[in-house]
Protein backbone atom coordinates (compact mmCIF):
# COMPACT_ATOMS: atom_id res chain seq x y z
CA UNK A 1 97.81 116.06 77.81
CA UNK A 2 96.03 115.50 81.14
CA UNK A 3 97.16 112.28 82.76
CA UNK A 4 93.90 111.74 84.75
CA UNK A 5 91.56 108.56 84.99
CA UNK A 6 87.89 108.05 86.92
CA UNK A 7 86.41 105.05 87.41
CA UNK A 8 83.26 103.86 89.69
CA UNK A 9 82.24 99.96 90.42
CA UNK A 10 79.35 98.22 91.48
CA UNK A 11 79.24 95.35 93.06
CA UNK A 12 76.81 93.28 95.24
CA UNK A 13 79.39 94.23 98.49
CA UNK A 14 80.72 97.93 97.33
CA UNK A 15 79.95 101.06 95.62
CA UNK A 16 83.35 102.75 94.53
CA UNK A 17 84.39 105.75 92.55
CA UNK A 18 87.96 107.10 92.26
CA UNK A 19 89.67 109.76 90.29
CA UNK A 20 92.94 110.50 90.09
CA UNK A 21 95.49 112.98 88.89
CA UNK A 22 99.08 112.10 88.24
CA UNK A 23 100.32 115.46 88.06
CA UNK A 24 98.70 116.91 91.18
CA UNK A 25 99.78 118.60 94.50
CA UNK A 26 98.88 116.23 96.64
CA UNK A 27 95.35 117.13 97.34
CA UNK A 28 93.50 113.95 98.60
CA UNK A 29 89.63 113.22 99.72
CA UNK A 30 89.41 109.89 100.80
CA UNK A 31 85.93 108.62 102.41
CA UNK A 32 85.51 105.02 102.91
CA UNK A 33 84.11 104.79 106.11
CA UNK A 34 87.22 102.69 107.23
CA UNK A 35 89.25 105.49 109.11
CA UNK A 36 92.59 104.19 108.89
CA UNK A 37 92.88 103.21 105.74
CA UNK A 38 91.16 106.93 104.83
CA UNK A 39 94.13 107.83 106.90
CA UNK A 40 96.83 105.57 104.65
CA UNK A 41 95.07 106.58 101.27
CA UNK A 42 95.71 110.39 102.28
CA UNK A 43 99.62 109.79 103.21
CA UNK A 44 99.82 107.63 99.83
CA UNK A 45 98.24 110.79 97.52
CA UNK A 46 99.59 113.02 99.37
CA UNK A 47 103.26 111.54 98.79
CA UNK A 48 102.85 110.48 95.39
CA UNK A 49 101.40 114.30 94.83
CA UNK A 50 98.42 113.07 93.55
CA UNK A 51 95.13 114.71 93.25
CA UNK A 52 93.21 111.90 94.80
CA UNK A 53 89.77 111.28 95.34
CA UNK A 54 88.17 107.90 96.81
CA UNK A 55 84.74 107.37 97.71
CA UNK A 56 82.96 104.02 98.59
CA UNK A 57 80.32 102.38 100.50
CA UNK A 58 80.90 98.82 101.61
CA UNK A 59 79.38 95.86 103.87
CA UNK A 60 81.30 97.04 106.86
CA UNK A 61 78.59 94.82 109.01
CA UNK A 62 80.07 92.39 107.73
CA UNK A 63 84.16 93.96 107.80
CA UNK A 64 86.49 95.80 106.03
CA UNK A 65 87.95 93.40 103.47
CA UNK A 66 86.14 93.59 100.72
CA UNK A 67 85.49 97.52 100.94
CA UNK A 68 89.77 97.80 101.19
CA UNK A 69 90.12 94.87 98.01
CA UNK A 70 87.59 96.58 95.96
CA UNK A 71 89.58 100.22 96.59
CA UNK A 72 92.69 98.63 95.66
CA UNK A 73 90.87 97.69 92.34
CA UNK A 74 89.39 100.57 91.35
CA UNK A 75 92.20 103.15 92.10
CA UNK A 76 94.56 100.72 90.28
CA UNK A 77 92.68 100.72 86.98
CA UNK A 78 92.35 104.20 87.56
CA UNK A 79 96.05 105.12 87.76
CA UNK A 80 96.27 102.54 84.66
CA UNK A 81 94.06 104.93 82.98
CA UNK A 82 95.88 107.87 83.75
CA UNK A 83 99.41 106.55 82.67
CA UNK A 84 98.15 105.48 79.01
CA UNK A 85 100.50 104.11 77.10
CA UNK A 86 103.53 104.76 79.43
CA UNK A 87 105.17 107.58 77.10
CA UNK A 88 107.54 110.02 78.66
CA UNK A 89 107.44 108.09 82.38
CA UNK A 90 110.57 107.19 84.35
CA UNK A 91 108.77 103.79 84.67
CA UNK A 92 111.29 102.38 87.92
CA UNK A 93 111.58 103.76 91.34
CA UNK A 94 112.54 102.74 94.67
CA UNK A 95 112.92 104.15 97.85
CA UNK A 96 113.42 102.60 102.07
CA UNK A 97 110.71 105.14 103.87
CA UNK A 98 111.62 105.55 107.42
CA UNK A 99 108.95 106.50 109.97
CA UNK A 100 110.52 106.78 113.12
CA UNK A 101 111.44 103.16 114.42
CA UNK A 102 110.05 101.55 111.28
CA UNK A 103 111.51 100.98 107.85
CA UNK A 104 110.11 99.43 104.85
CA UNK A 105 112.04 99.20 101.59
CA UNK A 106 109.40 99.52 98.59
CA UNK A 107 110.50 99.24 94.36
CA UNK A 108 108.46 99.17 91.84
CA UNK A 109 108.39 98.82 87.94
CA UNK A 110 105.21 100.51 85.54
CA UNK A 111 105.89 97.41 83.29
CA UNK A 112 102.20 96.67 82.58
CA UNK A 113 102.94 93.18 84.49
CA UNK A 114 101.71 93.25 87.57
CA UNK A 115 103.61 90.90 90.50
CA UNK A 116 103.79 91.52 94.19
CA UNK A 117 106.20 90.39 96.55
CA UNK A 118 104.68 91.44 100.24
CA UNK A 119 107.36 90.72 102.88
CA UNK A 120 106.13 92.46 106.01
CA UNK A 121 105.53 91.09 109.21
CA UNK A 122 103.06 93.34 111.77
CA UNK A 123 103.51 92.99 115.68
CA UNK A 124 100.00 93.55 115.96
CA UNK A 125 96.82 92.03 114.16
CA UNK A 126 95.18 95.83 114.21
CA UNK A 127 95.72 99.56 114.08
CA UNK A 128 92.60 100.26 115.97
CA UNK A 129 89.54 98.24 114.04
CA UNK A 130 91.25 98.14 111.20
CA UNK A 131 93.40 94.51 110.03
CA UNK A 132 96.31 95.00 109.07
CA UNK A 133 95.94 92.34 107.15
CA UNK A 134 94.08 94.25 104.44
CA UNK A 135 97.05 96.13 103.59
CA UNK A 136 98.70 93.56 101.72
CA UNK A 137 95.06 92.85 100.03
CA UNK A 138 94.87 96.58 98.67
CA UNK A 139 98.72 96.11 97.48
CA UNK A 140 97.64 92.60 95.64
CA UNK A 141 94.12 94.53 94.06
CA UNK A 142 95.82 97.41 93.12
CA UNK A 143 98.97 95.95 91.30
CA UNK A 144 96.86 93.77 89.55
CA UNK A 145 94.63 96.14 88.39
CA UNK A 146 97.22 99.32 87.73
CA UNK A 147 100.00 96.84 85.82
CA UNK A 148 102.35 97.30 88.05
CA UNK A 149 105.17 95.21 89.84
CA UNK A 150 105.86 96.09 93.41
CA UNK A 151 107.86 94.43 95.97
CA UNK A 152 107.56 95.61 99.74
CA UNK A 153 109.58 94.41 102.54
CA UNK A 154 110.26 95.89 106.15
CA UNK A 155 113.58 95.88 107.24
CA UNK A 156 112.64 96.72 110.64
CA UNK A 157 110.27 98.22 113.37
CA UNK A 158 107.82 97.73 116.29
CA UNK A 159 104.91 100.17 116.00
CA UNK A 160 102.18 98.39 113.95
CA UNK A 161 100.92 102.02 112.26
CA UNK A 162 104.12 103.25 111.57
CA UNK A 163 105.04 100.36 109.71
CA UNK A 164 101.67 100.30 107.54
CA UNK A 165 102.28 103.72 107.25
CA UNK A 166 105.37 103.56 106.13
CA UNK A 167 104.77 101.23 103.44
CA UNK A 168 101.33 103.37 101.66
CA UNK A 169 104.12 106.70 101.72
CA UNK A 170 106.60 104.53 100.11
CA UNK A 171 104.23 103.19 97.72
CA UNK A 172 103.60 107.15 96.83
CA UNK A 173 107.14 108.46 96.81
CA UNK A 174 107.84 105.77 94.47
CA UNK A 175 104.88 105.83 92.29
CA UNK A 176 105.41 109.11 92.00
CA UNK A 177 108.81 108.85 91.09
CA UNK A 178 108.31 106.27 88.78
CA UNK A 179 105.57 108.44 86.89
CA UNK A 180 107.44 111.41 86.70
CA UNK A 181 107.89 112.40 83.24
CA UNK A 182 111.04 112.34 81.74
CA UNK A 183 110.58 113.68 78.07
CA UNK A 184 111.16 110.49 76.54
CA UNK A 185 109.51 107.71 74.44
CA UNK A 186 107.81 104.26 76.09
CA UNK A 187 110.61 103.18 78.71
CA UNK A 188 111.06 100.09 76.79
CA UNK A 189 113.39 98.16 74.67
CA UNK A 190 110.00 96.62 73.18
CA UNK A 191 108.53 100.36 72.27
CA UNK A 192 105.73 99.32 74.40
CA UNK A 193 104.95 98.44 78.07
């Protein structure tokens, strides 16, 4: 069975289509006219090995925030898609992704509840024009949206895009560890997620 999911949405502020594959190699197109965050979508994809593709259109007159929320959305119901009903996943993962100086710890749980705990401080407001922080705005959208409980936190660091870095190819190594299939039932003492 193909573990893939598509989804597009329309709003007033953003035009957004993703699809995803869960068991990719990595391959990622990511065009939001927001550079950086193209730039942290292709490190997430690529390190979750994802086939990955995000387009959208957004009021970027206006800024980024609600083109980066509205992402975070729409790729989360889309991986919620893909996983169905959870059979066969590993369901936990956790890994501390080091990018040079920087650190961030990042463990998460495909429970179908979604939480996040966001504990990371940035030395700088931007990486170029982009926030920084939106980055804990996608993380909030997309666990919402893709049933998912992640907790973040840097341990340490000083470069601003290593660190925000750092935490979208943890989010991949350990959402594609966490998705990996295993063989099994639902991981679940209930029999469902």
């Amino acid at each position: 069975m193909s573990r893939t999911g598509a989804v597009a949405r329309r709003t007033a502020e953003t035009e957004v289509a993703v699809q995803v594959g869960l068991d990719g190699e990595g391959r990622v197109e990511a065009a939001t006219g927001v550079a950086f965050f193209d730039h942290l979508l292709a490190a997430f994809g690529r390190h979750a090995r994802f086939d990955l593709t995000v387009r959208a259109a957004g009021d970027l007159a206006v800024d980024a925030h609600h083109t980066v929320e509205d992402v975070g959305i729409v790729l989360g119901q889309a991986v919620c898609q893909a996983i169905g009903d959870g059979a066969g996943i590993a369901r936990f993962a956790s890994i501390h992704l080091p990018m040079d100086e920087a650190l961030v710890l990042v463990a998460l749980d495909v429970s179908g509840r979604s939480y996040l705990h966001f504990d990371v401080a940035f030395p700088a407001d931007r990486v170029g024009a982009f926030p920084v922080d939106l980055v804990e705005e996608f993380l909030r959208a997309f666990t919402a949206h893709a049933g998912v409980t992640l907790h973040v936190a840097l341990r340490h660091g000083r470069n601003t895009h290593h660190i925000a870095e750092a935490v979208f190819k943890g989010l991949g190594v350990a959402l594609g560890r966490a998705l990996a299939r295993t063989g099994q039932g639902v991981p679940s003492t209930k029999g469902v997620l």
